[in-house]
PDB file of N, CA and C in Angstrom:
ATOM      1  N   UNK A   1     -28.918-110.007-170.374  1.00  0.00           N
ATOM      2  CA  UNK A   1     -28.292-109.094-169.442  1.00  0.00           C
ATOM      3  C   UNK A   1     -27.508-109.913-168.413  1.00  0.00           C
ATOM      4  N   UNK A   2     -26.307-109.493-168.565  1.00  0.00           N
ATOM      5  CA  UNK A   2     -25.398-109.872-166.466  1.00  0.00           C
ATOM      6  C   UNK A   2     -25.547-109.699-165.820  1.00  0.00           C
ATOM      7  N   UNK A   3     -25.184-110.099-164.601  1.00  0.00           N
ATOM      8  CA  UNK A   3     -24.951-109.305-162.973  1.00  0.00           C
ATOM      9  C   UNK A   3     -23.767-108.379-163.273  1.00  0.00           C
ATOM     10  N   UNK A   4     -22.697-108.853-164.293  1.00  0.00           N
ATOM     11  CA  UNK A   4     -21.725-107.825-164.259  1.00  0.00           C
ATOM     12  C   UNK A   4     -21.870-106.762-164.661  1.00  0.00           C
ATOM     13  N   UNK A   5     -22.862-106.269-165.619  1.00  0.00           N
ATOM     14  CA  UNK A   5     -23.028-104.957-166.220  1.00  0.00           C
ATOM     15  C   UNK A   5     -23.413-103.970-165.001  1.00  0.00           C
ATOM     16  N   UNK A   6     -24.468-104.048-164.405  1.00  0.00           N
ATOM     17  CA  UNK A   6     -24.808-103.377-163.470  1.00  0.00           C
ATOM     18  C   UNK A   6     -23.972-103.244-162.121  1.00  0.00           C
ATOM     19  N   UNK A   7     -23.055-104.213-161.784  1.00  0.00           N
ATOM     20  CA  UNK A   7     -22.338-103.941-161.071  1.00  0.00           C
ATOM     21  C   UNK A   7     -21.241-103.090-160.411  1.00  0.00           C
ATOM     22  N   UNK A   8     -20.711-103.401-162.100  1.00  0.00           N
ATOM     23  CA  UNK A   8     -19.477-102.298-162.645  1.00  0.00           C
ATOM     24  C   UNK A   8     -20.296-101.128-163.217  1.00  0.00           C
ATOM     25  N   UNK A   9     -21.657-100.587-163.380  1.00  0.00           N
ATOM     26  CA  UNK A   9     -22.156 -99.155-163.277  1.00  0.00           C
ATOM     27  C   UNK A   9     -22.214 -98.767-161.785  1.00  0.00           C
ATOM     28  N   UNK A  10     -22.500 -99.697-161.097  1.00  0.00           N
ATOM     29  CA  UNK A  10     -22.835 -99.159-159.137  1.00  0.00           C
ATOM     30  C   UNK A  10     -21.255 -98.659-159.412  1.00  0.00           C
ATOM     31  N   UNK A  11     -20.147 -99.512-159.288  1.00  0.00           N
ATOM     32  CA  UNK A  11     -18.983 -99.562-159.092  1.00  0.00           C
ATOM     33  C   UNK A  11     -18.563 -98.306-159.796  1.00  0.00           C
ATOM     34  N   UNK A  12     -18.438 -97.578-160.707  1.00  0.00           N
ATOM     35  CA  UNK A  12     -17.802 -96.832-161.252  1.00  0.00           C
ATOM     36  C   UNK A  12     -18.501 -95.123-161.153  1.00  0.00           C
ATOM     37  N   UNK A  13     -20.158 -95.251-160.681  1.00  0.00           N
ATOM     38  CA  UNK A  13     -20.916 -94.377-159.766  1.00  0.00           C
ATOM     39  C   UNK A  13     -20.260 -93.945-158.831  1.00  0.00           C
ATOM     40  N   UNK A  14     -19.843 -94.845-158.165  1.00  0.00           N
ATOM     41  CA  UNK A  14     -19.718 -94.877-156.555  1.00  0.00           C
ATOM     42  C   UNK A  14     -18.451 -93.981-156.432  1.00  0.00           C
ATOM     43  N   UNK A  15     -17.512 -94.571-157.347  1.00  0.00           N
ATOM     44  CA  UNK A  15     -16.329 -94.216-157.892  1.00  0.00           C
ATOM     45  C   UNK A  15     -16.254 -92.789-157.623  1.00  0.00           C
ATOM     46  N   UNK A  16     -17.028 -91.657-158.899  1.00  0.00           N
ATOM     47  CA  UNK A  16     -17.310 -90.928-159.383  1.00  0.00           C
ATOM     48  C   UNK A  16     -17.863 -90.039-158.240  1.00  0.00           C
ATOM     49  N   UNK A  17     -18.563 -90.439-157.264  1.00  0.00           N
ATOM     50  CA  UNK A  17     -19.160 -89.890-156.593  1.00  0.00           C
ATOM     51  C   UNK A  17     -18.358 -89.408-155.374  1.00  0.00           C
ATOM     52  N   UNK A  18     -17.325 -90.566-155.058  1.00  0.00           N
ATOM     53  CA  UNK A  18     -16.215 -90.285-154.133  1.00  0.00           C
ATOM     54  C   UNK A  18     -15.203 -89.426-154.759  1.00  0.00           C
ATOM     55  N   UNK A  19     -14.565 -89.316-155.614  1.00  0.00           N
ATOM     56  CA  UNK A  19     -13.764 -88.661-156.315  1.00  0.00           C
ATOM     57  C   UNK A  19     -14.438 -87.082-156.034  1.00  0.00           C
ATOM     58  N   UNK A  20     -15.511 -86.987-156.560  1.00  0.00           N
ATOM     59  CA  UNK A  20     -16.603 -85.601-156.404  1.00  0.00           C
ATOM     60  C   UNK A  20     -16.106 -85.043-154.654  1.00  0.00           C
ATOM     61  N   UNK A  21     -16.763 -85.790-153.992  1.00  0.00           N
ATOM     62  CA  UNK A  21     -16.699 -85.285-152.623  1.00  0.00           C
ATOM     63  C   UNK A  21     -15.371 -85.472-152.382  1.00  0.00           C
ATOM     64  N   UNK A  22     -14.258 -86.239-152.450  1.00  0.00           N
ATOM     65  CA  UNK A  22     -12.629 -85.653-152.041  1.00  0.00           C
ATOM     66  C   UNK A  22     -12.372 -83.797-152.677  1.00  0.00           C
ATOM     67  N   UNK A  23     -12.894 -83.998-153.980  1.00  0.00           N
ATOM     68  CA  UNK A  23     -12.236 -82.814-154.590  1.00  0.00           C
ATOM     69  C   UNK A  23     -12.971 -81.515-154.106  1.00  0.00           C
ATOM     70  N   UNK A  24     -14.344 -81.573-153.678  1.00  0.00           N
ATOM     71  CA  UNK A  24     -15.172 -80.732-153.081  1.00  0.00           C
ATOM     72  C   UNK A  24     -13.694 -80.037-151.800  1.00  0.00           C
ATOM     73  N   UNK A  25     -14.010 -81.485-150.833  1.00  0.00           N
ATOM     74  CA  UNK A  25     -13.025 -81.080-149.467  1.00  0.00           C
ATOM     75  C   UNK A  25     -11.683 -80.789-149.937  1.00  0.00           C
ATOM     76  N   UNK A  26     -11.234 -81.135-150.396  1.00  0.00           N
ATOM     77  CA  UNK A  26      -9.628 -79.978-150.804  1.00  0.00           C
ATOM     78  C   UNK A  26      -9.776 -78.853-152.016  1.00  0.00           C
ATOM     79  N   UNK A  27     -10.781 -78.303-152.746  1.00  0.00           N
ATOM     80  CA  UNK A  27     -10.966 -77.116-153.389  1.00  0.00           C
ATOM     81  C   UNK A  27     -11.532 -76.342-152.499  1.00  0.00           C
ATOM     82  N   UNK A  28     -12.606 -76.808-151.629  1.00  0.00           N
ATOM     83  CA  UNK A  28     -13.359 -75.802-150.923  1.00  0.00           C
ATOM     84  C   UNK A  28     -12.455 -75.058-150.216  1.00  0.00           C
ATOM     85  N   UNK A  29     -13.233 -73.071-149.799  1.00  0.00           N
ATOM     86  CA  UNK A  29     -11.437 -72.882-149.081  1.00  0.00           C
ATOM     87  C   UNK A  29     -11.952 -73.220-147.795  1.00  0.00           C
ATOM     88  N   UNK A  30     -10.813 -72.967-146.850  1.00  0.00           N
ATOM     89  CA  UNK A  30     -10.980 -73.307-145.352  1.00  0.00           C
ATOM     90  C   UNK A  30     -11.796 -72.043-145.011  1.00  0.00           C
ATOM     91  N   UNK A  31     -11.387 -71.259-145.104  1.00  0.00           N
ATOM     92  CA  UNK A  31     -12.451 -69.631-144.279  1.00  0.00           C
ATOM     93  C   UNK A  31     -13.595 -69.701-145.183  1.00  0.00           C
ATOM     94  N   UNK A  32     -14.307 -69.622-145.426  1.00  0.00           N
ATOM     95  CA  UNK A  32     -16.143 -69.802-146.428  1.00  0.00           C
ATOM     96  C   UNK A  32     -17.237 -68.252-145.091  1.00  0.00           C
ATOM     97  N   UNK A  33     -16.397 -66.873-145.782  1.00  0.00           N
ATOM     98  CA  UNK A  33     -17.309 -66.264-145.065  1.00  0.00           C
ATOM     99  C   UNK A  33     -18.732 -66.370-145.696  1.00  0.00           C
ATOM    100  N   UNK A  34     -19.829 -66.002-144.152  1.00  0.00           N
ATOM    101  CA  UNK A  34     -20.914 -65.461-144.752  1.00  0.00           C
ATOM    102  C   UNK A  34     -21.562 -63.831-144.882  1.00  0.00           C
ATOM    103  N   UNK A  35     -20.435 -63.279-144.424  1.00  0.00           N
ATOM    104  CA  UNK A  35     -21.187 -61.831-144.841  1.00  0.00           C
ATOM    105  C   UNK A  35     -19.541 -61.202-145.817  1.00  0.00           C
ATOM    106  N   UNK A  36     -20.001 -60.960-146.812  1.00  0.00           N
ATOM    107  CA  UNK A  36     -19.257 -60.495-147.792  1.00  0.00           C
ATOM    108  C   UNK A  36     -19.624 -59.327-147.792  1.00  0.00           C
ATOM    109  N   UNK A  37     -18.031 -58.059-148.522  1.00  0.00           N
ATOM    110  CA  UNK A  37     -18.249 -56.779-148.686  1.00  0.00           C
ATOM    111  C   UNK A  37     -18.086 -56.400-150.296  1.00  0.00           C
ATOM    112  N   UNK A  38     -18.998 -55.822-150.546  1.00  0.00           N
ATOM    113  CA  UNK A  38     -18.948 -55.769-152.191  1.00  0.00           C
ATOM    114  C   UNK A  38     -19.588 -54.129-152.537  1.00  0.00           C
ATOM    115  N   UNK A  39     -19.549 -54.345-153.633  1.00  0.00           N
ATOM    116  CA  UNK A  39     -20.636 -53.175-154.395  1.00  0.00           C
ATOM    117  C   UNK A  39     -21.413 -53.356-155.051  1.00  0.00           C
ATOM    118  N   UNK A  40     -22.521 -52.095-155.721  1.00  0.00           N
ATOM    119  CA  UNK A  40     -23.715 -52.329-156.562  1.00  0.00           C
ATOM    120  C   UNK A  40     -23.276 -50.773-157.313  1.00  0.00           C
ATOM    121  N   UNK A  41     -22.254 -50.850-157.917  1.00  0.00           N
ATOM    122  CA  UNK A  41     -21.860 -49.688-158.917  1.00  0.00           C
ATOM    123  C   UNK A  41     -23.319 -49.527-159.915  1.00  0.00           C
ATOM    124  N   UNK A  42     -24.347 -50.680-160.367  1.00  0.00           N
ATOM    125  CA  UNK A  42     -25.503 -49.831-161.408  1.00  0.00           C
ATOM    126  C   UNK A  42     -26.625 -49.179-160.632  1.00  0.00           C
ATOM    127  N   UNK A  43     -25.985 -49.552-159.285  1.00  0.00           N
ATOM    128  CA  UNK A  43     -27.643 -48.782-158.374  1.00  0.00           C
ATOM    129  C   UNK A  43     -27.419 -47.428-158.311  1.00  0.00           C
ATOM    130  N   UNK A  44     -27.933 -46.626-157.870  1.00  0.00           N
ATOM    131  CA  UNK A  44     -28.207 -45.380-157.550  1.00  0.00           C
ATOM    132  C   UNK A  44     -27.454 -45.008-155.967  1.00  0.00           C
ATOM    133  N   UNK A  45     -27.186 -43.895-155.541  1.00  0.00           N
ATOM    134  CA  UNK A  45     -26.762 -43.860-154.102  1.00  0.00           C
ATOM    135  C   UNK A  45     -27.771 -43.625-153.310  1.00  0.00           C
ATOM    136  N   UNK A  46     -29.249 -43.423-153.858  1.00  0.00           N
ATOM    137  CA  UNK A  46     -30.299 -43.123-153.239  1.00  0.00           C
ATOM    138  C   UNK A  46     -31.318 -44.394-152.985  1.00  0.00           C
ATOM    139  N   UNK A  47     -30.920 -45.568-153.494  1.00  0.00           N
ATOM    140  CA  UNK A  47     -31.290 -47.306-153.509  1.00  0.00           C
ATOM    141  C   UNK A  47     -31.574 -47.400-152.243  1.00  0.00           C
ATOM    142  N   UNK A  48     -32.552 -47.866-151.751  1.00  0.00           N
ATOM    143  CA  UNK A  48     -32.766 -49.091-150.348  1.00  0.00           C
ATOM    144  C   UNK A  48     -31.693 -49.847-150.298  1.00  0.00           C
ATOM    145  N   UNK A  49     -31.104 -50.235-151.135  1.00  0.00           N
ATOM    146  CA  UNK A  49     -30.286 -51.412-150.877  1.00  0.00           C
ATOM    147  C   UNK A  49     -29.153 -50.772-150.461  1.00  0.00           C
ATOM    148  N   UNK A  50     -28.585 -49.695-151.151  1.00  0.00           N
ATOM    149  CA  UNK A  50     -27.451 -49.569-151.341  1.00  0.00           C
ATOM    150  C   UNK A  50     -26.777 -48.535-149.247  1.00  0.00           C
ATOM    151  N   UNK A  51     -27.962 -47.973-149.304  1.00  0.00           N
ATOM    152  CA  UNK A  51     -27.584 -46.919-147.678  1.00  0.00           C
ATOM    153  C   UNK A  51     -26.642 -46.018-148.158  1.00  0.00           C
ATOM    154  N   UNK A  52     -26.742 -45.434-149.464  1.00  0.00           N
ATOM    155  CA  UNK A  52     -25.484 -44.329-149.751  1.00  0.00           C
ATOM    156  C   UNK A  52     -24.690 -44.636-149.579  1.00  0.00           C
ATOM    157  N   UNK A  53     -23.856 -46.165-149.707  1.00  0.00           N
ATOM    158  CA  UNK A  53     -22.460 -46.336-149.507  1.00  0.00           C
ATOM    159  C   UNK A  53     -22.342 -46.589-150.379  1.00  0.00           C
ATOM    160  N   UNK A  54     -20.833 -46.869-151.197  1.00  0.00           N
ATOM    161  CA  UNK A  54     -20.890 -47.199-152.351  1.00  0.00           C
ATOM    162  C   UNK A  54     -20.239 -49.009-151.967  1.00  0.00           C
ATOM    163  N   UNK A  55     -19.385 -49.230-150.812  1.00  0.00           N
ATOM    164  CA  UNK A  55     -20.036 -50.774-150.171  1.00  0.00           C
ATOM    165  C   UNK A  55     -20.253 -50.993-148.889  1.00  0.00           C
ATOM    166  N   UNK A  56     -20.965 -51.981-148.961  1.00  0.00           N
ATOM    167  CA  UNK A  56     -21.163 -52.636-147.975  1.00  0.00           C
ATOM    168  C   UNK A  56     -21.277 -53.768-147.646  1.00  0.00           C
ATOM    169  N   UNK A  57     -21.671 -54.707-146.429  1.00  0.00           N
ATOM    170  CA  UNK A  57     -21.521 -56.275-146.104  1.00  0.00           C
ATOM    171  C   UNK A  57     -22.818 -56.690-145.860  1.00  0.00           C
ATOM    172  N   UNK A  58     -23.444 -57.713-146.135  1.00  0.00           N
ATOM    173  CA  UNK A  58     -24.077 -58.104-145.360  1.00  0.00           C
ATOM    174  C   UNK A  58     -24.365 -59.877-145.900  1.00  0.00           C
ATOM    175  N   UNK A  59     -24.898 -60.720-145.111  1.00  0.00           N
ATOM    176  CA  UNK A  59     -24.806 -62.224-145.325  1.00  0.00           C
ATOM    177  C   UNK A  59     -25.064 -62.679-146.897  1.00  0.00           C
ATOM    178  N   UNK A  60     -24.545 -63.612-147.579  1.00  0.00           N
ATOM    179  CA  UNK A  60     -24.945 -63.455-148.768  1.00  0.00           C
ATOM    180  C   UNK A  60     -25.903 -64.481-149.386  1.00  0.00           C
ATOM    181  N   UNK A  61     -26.999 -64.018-150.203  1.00  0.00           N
ATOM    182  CA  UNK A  61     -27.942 -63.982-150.888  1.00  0.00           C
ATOM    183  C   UNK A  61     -28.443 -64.043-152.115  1.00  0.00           C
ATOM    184  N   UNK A  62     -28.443 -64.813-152.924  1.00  0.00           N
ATOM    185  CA  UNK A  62     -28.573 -64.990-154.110  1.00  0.00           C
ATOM    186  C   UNK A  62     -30.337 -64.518-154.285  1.00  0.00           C
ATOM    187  N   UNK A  63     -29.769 -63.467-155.207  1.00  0.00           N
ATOM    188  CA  UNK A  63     -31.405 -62.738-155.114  1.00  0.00           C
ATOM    189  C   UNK A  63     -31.431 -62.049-156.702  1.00  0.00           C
ATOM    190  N   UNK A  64     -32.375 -61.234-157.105  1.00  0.00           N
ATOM    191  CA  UNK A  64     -32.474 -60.357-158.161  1.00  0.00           C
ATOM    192  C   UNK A  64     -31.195 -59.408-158.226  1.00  0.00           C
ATOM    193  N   UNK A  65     -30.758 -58.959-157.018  1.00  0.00           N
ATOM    194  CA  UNK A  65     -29.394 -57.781-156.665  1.00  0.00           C
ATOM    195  C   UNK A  65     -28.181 -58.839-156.600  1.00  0.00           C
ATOM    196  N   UNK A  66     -27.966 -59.817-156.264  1.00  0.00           N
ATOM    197  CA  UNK A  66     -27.198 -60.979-156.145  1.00  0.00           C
ATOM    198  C   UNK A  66     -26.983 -62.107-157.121  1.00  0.00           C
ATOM    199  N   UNK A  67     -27.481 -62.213-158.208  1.00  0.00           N
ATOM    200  CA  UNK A  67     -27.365 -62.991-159.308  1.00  0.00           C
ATOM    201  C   UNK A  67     -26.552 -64.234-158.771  1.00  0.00           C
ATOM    202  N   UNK A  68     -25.383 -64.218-158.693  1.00  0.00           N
ATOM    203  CA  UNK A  68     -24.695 -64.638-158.327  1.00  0.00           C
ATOM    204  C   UNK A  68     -23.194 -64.756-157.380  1.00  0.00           C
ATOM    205  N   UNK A  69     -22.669 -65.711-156.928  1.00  0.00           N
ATOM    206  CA  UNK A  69     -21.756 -65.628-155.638  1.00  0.00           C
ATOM    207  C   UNK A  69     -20.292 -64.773-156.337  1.00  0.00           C
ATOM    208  N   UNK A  70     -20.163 -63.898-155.596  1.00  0.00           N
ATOM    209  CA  UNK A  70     -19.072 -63.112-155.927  1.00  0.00           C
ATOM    210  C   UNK A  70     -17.862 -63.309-154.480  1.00  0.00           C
ATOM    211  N   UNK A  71     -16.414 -63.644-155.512  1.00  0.00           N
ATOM    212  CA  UNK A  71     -15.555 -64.166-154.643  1.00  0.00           C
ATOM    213  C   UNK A  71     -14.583 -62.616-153.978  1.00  0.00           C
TER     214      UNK A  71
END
């Protein structure tokens, strides 16, 4: 084994890792709200969740009702 093998893995990590976080900061958008307005069209209008609206806002939550981040 070298010193160079492992070096040029730190080196090309490091690389990789900076590249990651530049592209993070210029994809991410500038406004990143936290209370989003959406819907739950399979619930019921009679749902806890829902308050008979068909939407509403509130901070967002990745939950059983929230699966996932909706843009």
């Amino acid at each position: 084994m070298t010193r160079v093998g492992p070096l040029a893995a730190r080196g090309c990590l490091a690389a990789l890792a900076g590249a990651g976080v530049l592209a993070a900061v210029r994809l991410w958008p500038k406004e990143d709200p936290e209370v989003l307005e959406h819907t739950h069209d399979t619930l019921p209008l009679d749902h806890r969740h829902r308050k008979r609206e068909r939407r509403h806002a509130h901070p967002v939550v990745l939950d059983d009702r929230h699966p996932y981040w909706r843009a």
